[in-house]
PDB file of N, CA and C in Angstrom:
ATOM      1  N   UNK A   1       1.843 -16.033  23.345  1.00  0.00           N
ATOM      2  CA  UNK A   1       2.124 -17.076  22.388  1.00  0.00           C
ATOM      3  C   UNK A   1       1.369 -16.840  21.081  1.00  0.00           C
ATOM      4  N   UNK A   2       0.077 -16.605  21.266  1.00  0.00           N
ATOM      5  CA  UNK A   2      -0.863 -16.193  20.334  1.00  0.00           C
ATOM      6  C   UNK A   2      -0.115 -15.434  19.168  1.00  0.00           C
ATOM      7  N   UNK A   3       0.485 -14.291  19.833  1.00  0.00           N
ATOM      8  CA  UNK A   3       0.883 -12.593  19.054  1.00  0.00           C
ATOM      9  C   UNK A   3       2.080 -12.696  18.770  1.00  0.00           C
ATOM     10  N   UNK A   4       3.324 -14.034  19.051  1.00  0.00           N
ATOM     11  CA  UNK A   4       4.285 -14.511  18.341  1.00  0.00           C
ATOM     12  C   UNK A   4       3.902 -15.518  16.773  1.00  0.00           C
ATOM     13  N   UNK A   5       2.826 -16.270  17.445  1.00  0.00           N
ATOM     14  CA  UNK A   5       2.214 -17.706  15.850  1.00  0.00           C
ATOM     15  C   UNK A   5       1.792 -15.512  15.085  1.00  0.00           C
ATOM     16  N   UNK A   6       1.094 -15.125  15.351  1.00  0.00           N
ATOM     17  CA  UNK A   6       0.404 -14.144  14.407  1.00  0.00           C
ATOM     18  C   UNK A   6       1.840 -13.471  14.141  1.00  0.00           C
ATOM     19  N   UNK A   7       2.701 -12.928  14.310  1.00  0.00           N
ATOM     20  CA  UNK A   7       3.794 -12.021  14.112  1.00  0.00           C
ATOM     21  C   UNK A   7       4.629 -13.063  12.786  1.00  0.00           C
ATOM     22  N   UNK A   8       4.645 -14.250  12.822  1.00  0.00           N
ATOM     23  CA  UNK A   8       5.313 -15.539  12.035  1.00  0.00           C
ATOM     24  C   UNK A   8       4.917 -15.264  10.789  1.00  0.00           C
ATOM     25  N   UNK A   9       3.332 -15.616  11.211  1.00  0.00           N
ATOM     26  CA  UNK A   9       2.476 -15.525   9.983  1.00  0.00           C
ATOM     27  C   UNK A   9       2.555 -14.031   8.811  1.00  0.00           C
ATOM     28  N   UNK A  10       2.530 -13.176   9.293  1.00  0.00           N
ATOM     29  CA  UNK A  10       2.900 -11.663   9.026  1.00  0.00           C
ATOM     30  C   UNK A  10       3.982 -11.796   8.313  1.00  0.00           C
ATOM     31  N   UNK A  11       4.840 -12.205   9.299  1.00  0.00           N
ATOM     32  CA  UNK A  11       6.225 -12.085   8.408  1.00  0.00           C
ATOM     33  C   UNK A  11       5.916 -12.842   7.080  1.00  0.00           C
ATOM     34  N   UNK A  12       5.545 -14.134   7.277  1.00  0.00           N
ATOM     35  CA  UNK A  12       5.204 -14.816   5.792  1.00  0.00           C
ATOM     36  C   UNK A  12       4.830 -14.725   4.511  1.00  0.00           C
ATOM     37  N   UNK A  13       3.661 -13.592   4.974  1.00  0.00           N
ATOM     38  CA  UNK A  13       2.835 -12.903   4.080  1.00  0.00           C
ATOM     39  C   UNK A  13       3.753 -11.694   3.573  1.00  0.00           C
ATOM     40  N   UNK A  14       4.363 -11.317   3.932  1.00  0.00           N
ATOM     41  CA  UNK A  14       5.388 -10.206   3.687  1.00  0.00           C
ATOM     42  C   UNK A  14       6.116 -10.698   2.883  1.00  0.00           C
ATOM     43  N   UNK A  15       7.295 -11.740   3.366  1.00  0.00           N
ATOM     44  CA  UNK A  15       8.100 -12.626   2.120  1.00  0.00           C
ATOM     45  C   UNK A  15       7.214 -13.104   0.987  1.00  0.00           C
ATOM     46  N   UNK A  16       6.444 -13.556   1.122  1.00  0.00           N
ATOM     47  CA  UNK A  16       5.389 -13.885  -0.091  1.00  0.00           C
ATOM     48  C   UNK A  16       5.116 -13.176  -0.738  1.00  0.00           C
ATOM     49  N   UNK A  17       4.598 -11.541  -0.421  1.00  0.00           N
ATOM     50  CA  UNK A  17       3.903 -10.631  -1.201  1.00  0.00           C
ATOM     51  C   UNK A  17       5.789 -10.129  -1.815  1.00  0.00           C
ATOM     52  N   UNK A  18       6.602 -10.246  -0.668  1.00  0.00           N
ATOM     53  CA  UNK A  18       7.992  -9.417  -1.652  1.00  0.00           C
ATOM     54  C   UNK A  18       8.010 -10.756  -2.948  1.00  0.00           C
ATOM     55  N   UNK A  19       8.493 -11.983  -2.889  1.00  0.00           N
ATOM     56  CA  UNK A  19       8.703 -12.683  -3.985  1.00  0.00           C
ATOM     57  C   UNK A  19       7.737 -12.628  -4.962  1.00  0.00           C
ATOM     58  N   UNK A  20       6.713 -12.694  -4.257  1.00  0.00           N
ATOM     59  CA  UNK A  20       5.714 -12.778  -5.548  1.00  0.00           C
ATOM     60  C   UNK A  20       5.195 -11.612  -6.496  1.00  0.00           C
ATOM     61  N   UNK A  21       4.971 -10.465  -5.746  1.00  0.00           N
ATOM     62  CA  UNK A  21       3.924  -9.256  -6.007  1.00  0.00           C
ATOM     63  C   UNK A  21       5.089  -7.980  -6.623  1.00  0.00           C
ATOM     64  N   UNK A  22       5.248  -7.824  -7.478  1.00  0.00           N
ATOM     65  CA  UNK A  22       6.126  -6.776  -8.124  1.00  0.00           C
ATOM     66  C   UNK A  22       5.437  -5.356  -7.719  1.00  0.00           C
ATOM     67  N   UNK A  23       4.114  -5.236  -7.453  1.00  0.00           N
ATOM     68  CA  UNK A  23       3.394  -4.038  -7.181  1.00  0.00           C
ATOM     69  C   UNK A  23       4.227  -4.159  -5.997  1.00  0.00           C
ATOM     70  N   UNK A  24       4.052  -4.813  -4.991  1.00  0.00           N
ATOM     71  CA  UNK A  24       4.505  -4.804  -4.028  1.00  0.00           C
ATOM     72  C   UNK A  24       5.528  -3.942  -3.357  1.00  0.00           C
ATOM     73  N   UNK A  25       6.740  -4.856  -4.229  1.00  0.00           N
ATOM     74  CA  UNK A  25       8.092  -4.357  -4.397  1.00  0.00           C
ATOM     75  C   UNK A  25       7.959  -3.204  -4.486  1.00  0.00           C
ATOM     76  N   UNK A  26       7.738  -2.544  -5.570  1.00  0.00           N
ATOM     77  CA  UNK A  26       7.198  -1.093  -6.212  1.00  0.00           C
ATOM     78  C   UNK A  26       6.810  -0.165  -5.018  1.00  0.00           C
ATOM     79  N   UNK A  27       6.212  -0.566  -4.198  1.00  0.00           N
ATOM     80  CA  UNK A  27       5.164   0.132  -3.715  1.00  0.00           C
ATOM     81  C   UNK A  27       6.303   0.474  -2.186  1.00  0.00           C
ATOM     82  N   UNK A  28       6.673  -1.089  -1.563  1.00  0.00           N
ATOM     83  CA  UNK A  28       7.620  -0.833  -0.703  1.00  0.00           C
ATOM     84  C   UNK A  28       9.150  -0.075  -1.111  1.00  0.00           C
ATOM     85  N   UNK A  29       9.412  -0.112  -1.582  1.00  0.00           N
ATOM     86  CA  UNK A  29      10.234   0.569  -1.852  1.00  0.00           C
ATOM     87  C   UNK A  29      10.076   1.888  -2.489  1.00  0.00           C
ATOM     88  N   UNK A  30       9.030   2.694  -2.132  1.00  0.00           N
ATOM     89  CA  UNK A  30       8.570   3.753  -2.689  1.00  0.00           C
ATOM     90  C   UNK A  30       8.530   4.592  -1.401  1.00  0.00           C
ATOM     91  N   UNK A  31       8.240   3.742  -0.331  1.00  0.00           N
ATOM     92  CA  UNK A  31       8.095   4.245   0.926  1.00  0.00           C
ATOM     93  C   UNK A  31       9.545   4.591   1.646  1.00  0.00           C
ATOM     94  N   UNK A  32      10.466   3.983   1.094  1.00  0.00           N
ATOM     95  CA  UNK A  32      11.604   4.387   1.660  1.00  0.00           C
ATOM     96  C   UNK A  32      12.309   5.806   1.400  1.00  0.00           C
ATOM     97  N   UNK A  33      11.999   6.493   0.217  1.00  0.00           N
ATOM     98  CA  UNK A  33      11.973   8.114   0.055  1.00  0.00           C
ATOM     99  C   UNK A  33      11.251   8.436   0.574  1.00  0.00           C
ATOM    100  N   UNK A  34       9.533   8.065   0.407  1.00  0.00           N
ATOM    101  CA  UNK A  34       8.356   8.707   1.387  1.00  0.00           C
ATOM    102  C   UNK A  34       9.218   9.280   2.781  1.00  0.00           C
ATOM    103  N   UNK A  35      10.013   8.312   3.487  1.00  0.00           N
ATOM    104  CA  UNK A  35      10.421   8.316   4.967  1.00  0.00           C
ATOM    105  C   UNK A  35      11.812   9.007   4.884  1.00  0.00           C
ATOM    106  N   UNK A  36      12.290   9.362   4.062  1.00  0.00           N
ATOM    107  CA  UNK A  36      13.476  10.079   3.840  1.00  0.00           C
ATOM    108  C   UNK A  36      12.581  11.712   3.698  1.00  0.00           C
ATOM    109  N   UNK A  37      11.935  12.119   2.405  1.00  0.00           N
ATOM    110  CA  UNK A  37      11.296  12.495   2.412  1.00  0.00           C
ATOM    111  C   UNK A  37      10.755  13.732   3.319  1.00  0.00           C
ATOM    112  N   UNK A  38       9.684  12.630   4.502  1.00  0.00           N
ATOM    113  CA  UNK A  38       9.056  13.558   5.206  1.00  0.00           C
ATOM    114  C   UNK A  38       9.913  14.039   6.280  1.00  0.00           C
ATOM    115  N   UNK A  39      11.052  13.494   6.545  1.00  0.00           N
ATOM    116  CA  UNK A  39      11.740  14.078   7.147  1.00  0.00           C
ATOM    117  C   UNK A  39      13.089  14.962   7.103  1.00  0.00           C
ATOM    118  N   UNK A  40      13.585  14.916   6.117  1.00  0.00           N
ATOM    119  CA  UNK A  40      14.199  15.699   5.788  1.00  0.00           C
ATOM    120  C   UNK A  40      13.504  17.090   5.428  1.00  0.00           C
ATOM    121  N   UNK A  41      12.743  17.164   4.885  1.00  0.00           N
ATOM    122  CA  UNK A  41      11.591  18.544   4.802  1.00  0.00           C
ATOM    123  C   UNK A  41      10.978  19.200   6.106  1.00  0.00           C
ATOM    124  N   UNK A  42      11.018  19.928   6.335  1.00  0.00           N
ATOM    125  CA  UNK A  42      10.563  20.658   7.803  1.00  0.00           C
ATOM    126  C   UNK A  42       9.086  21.082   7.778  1.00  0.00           C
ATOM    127  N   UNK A  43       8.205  19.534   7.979  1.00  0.00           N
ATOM    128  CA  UNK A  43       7.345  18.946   8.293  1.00  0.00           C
ATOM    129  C   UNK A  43       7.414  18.744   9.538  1.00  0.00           C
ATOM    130  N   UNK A  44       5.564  19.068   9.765  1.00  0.00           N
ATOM    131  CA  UNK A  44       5.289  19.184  11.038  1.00  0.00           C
ATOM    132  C   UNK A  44       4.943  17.628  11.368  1.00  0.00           C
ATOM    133  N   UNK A  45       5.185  17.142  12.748  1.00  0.00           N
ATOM    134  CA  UNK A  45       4.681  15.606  12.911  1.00  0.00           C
ATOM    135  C   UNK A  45       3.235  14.967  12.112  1.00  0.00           C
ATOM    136  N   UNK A  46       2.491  15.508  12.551  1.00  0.00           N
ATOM    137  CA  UNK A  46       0.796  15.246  11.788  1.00  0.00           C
ATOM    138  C   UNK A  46       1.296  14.901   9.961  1.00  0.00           C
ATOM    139  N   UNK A  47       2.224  16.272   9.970  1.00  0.00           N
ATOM    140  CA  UNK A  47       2.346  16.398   8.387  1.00  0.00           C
ATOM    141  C   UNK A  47       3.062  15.029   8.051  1.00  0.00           C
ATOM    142  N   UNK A  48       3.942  14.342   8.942  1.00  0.00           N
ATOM    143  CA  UNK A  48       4.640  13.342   8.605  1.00  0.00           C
ATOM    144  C   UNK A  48       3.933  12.009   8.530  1.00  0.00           C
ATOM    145  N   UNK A  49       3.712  12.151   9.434  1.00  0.00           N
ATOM    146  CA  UNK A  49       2.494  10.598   9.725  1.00  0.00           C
ATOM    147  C   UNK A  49       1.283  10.911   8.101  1.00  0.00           C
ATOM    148  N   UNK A  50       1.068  11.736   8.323  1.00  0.00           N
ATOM    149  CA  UNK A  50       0.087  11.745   6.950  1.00  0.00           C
ATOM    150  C   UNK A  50       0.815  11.321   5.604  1.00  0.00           C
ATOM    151  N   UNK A  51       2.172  12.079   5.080  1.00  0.00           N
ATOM    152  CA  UNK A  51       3.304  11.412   4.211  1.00  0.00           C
ATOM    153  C   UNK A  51       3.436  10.302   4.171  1.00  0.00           C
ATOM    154  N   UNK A  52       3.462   9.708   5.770  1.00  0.00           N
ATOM    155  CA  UNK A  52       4.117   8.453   5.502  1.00  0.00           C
ATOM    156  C   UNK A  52       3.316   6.797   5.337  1.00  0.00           C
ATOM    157  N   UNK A  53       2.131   7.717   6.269  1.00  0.00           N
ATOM    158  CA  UNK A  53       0.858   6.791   6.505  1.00  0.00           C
ATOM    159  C   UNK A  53       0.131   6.433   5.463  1.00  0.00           C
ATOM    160  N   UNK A  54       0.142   7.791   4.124  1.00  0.00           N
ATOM    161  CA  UNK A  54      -0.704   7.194   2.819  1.00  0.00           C
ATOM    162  C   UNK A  54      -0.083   6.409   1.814  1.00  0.00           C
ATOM    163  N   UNK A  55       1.655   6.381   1.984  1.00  0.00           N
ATOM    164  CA  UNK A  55       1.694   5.601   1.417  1.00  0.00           C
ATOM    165  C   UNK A  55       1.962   3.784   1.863  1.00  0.00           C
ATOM    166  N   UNK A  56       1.946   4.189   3.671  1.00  0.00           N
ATOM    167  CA  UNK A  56       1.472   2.903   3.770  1.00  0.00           C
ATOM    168  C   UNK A  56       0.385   2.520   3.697  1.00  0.00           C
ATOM    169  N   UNK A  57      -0.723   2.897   3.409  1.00  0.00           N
ATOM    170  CA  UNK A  57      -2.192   2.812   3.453  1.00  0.00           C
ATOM    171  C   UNK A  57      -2.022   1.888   1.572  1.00  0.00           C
ATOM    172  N   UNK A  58      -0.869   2.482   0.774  1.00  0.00           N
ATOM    173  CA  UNK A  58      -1.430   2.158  -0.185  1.00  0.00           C
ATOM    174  C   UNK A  58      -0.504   0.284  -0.783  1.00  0.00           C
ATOM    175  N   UNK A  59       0.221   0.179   0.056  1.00  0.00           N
ATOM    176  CA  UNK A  59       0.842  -0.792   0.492  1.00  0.00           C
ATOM    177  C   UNK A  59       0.192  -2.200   1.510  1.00  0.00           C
ATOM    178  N   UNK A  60      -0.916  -1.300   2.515  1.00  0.00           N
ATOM    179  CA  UNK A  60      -1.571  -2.500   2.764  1.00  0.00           C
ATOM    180  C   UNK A  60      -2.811  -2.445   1.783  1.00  0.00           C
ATOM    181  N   UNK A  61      -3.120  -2.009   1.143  1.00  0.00           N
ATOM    182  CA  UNK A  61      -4.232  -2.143   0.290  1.00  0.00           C
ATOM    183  C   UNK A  61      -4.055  -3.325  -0.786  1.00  0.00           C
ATOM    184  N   UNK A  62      -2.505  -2.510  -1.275  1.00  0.00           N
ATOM    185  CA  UNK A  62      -1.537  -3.509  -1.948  1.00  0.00           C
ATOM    186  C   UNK A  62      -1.846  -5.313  -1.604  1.00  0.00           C
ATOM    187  N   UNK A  63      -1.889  -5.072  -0.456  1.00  0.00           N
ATOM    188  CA  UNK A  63      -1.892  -6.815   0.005  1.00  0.00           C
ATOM    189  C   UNK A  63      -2.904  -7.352   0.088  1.00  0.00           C
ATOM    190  N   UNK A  64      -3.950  -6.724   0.478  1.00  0.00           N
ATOM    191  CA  UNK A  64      -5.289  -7.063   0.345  1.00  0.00           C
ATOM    192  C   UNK A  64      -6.262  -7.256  -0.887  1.00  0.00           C
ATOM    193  N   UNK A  65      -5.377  -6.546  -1.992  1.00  0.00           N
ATOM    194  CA  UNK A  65      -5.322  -6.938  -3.288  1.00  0.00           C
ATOM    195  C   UNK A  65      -5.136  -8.173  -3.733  1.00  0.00           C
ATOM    196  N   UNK A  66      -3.727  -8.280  -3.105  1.00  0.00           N
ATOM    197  CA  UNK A  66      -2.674  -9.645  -3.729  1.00  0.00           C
ATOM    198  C   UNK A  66      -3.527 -10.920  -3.394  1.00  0.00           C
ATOM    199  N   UNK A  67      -3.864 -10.866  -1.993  1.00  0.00           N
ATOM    200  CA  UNK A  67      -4.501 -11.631  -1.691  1.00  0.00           C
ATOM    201  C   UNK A  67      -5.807 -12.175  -2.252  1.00  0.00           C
ATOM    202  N   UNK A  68      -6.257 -11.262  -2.519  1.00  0.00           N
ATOM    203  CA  UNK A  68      -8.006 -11.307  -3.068  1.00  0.00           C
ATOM    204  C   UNK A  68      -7.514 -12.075  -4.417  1.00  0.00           C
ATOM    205  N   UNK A  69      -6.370 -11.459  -5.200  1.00  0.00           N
ATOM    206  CA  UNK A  69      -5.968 -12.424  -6.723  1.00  0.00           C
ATOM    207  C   UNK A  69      -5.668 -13.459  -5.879  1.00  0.00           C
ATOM    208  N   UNK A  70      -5.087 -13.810  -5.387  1.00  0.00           N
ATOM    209  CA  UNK A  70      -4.397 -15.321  -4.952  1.00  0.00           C
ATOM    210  C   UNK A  70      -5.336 -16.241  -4.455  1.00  0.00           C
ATOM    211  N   UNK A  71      -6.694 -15.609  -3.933  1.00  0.00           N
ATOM    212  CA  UNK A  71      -7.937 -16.733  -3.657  1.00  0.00           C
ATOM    213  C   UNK A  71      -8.151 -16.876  -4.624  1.00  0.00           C
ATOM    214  N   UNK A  72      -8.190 -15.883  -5.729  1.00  0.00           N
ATOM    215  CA  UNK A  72      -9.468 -16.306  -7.094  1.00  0.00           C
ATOM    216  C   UNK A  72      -8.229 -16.988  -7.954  1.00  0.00           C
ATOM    217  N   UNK A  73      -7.538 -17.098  -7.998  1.00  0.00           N
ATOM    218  CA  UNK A  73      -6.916 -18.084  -8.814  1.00  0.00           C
ATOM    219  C   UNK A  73      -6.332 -19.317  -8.105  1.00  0.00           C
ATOM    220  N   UNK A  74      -6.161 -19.434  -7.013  1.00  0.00           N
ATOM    221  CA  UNK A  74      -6.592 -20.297  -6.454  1.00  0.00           C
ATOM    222  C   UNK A  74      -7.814 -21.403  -6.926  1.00  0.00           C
ATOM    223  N   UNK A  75      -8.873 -20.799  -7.322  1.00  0.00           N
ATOM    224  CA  UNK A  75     -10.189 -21.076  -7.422  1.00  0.00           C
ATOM    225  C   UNK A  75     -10.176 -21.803  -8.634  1.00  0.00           C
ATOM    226  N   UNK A  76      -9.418 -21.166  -9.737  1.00  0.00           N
ATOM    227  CA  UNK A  76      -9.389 -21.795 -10.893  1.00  0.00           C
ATOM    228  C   UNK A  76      -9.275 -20.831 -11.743  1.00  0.00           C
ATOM    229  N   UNK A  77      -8.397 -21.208 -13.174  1.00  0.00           N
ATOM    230  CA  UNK A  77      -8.252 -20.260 -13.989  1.00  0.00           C
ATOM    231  C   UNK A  77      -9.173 -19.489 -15.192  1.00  0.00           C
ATOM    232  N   UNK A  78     -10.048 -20.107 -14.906  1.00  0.00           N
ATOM    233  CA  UNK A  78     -11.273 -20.190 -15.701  1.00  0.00           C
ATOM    234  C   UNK A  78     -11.869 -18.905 -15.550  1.00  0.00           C
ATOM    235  N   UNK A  79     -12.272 -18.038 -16.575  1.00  0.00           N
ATOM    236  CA  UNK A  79     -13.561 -16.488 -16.218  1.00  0.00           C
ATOM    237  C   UNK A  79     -14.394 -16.932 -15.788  1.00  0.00           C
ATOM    238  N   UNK A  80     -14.427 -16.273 -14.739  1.00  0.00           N
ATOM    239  CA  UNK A  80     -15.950 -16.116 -14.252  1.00  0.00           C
ATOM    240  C   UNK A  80     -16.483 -14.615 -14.030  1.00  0.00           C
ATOM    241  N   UNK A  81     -17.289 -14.042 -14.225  1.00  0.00           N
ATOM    242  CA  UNK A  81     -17.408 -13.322 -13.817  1.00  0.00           C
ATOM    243  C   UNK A  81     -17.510 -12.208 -12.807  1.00  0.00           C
ATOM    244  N   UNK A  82     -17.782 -13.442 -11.165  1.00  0.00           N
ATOM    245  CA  UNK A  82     -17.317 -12.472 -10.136  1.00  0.00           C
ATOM    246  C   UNK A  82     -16.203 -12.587  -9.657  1.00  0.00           C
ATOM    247  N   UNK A  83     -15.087 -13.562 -10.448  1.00  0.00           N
ATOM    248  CA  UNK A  83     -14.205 -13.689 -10.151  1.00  0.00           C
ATOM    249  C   UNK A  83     -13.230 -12.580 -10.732  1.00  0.00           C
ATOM    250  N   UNK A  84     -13.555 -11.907 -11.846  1.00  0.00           N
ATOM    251  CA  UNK A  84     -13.397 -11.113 -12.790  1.00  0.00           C
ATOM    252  C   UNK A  84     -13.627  -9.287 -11.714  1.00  0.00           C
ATOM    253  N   UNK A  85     -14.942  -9.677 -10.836  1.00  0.00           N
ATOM    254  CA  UNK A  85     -15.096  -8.019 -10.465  1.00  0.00           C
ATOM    255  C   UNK A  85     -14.579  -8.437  -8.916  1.00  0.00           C
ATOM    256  N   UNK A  86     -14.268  -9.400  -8.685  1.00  0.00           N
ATOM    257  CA  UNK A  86     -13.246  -9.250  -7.359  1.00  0.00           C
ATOM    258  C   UNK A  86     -12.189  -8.660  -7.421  1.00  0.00           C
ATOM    259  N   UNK A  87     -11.268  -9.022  -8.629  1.00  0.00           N
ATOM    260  CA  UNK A  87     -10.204  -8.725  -8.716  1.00  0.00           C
ATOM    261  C   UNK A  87      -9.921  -7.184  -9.070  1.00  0.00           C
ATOM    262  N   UNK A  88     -10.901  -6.712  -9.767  1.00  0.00           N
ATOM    263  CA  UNK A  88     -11.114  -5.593 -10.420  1.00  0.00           C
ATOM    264  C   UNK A  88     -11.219  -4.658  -9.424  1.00  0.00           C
ATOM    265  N   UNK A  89     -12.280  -4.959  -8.298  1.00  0.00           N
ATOM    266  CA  UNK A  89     -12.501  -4.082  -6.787  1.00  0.00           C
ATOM    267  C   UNK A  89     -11.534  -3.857  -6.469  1.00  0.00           C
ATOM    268  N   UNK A  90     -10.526  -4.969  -5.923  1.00  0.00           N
ATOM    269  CA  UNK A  90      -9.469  -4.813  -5.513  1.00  0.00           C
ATOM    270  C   UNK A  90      -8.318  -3.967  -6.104  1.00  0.00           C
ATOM    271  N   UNK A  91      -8.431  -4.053  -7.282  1.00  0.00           N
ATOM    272  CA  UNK A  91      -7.437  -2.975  -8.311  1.00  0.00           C
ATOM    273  C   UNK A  91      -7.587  -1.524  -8.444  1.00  0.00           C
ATOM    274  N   UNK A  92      -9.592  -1.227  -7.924  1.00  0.00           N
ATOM    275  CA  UNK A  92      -9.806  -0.179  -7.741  1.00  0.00           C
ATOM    276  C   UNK A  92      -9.589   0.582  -6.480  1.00  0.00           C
ATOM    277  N   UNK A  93      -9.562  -0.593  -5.646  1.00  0.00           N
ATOM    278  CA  UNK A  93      -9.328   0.032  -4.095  1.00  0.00           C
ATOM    279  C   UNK A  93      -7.798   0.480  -4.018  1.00  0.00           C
ATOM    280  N   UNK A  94      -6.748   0.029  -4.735  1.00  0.00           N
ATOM    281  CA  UNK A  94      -5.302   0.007  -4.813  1.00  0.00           C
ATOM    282  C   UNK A  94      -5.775   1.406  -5.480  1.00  0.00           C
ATOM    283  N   UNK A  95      -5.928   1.786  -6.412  1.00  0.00           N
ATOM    284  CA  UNK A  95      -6.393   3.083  -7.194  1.00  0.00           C
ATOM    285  C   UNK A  95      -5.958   4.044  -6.385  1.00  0.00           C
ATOM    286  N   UNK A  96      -7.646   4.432  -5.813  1.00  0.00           N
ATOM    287  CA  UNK A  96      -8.275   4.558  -4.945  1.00  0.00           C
ATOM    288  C   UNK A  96      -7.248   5.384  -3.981  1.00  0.00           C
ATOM    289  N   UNK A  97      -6.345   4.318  -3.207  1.00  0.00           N
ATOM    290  CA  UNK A  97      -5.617   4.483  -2.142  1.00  0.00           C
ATOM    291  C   UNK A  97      -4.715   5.244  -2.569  1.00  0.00           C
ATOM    292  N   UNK A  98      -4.353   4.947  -3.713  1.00  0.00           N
ATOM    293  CA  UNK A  98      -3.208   5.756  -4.278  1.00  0.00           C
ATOM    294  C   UNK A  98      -3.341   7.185  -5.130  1.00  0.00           C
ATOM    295  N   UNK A  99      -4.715   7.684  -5.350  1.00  0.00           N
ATOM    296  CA  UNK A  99      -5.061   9.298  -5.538  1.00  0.00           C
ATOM    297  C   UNK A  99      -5.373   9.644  -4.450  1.00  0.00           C
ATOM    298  N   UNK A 100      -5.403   9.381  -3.681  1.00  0.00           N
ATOM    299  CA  UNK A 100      -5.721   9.821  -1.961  1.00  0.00           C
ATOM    300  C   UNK A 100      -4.289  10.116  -1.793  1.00  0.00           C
ATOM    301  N   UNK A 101      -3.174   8.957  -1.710  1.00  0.00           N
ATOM    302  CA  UNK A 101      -1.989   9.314  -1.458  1.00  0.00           C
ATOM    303  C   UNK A 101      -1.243  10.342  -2.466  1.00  0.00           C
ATOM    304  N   UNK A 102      -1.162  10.711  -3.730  1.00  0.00           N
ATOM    305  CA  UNK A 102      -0.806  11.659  -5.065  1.00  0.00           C
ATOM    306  C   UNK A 102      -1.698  13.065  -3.940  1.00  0.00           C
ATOM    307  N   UNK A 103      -2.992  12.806  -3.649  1.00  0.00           N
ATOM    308  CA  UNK A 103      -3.603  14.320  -3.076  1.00  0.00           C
ATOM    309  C   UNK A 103      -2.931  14.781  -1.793  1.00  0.00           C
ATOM    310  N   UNK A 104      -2.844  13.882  -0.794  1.00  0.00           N
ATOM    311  CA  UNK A 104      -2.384  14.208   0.255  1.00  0.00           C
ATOM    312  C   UNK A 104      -0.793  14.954  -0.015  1.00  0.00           C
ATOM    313  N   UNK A 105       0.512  14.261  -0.802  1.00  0.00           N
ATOM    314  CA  UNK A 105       1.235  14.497  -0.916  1.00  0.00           C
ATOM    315  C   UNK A 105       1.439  15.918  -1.167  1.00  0.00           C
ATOM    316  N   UNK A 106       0.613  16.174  -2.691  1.00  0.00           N
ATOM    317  CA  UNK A 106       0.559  17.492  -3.310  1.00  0.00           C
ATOM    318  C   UNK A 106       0.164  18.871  -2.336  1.00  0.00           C
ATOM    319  N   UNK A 107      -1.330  18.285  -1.646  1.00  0.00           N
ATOM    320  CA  UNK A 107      -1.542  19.117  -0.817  1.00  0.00           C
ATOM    321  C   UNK A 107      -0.649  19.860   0.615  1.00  0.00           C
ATOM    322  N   UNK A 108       0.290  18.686   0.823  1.00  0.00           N
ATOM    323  CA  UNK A 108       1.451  19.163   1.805  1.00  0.00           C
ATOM    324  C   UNK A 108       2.619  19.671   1.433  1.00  0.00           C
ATOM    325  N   UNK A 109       2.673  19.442   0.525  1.00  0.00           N
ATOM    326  CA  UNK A 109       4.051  20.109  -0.082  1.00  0.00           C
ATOM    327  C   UNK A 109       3.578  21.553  -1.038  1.00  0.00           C
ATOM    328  N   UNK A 110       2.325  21.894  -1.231  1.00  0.00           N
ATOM    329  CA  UNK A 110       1.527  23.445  -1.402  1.00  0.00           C
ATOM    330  C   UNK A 110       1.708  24.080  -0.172  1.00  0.00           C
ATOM    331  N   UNK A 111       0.895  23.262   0.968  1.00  0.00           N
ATOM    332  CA  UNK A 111       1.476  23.786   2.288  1.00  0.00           C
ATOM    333  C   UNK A 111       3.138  24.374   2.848  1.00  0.00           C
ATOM    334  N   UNK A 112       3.656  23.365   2.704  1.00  0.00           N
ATOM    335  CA  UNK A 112       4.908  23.486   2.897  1.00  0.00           C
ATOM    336  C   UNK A 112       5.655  25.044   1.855  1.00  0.00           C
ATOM    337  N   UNK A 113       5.043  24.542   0.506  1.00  0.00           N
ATOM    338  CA  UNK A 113       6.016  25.960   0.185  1.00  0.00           C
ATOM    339  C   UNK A 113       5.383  27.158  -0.162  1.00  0.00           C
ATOM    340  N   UNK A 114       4.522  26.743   0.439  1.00  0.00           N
ATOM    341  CA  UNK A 114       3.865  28.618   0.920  1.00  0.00           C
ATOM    342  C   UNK A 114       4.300  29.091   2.054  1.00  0.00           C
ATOM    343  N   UNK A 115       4.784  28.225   3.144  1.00  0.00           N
ATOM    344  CA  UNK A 115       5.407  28.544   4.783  1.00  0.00           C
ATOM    345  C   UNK A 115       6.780  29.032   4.216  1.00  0.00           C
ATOM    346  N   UNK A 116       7.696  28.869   3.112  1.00  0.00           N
ATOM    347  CA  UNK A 116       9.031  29.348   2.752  1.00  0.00           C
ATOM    348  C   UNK A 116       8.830  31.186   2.915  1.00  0.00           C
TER     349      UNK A 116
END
C-alpha cells in the first residue's frame, strides 16, 4: 500500500515538473534520442546504461533543482541571500551533471569509432 501512495506521489511530481519546469521538458525529451541513440549504435550494454543513465542522472538532478526553487520561493520572493546560493547550488549541480553527461557521451562515441 505504502509503494502504491509513493508511486502516486511520483507520478505527481513528474506532471508538475512536465507543466511547470521547461528545463525539464528539455531535458526529458532529450533522453528519448539518448535511448534511440544508444541503441541503434553497436554499443556494448555497460556502454548503454552509461548513455542512458547520464542523461538520466541529469534529469533527476533536474528535479532536485526544481524543487529546491519551489521551496525557496515558496518562502518568499524577497533576496535573501541563502536563498540566492540554494538556488545557485542547485543550478550548479544541474551543471555539473550535465559535463559529466557531454564527457561520458564524447568519450563513448571516441570509443566506439575507433572499434570501426
Amino acid at each position: 500500500m505504502r509503494l502504491i501512495k509513493a508511486a502516486g506521489y511520483s507520478k505527481k511530481g513528474l506532471i508538475a515538473a512536465w507543466k511547470n519546469e521547461a528545463a525539464i521538458r528539455q531535458e526529458l525529451l532529450t533522453l528519448i534520442p539518448a535511448i534511440i541513440i544508444a541503441f541503434v549504435f553497436s554499443f556494448t550494454a555497460i556502454e548503454r546504461v552509461l548513455l542512458i543513465g547520464s542523461v538520466v542522472l541529469v534529469v533527476v538532478i533536474e528535479l532536485i533543482n526544481s524543487a529546491i526553487e519551489a521551496v525557496v520561493d515558496r518562502i518568499g520572493t524577497e533576496y535573501h541571500e541563502l536563498s540566492g546560493r540554494a538556488k545557485d547550488m542547485g543550478s550548479a549541480a544541474v551543471f555539473i551533471a550535465t559535463l559529466l553527461g557531454l564527457f561520458v557521451w564524447i568519450m563513448l562515441f571516441i570509443s566506439w569509432f575507433q572499434r570501426l
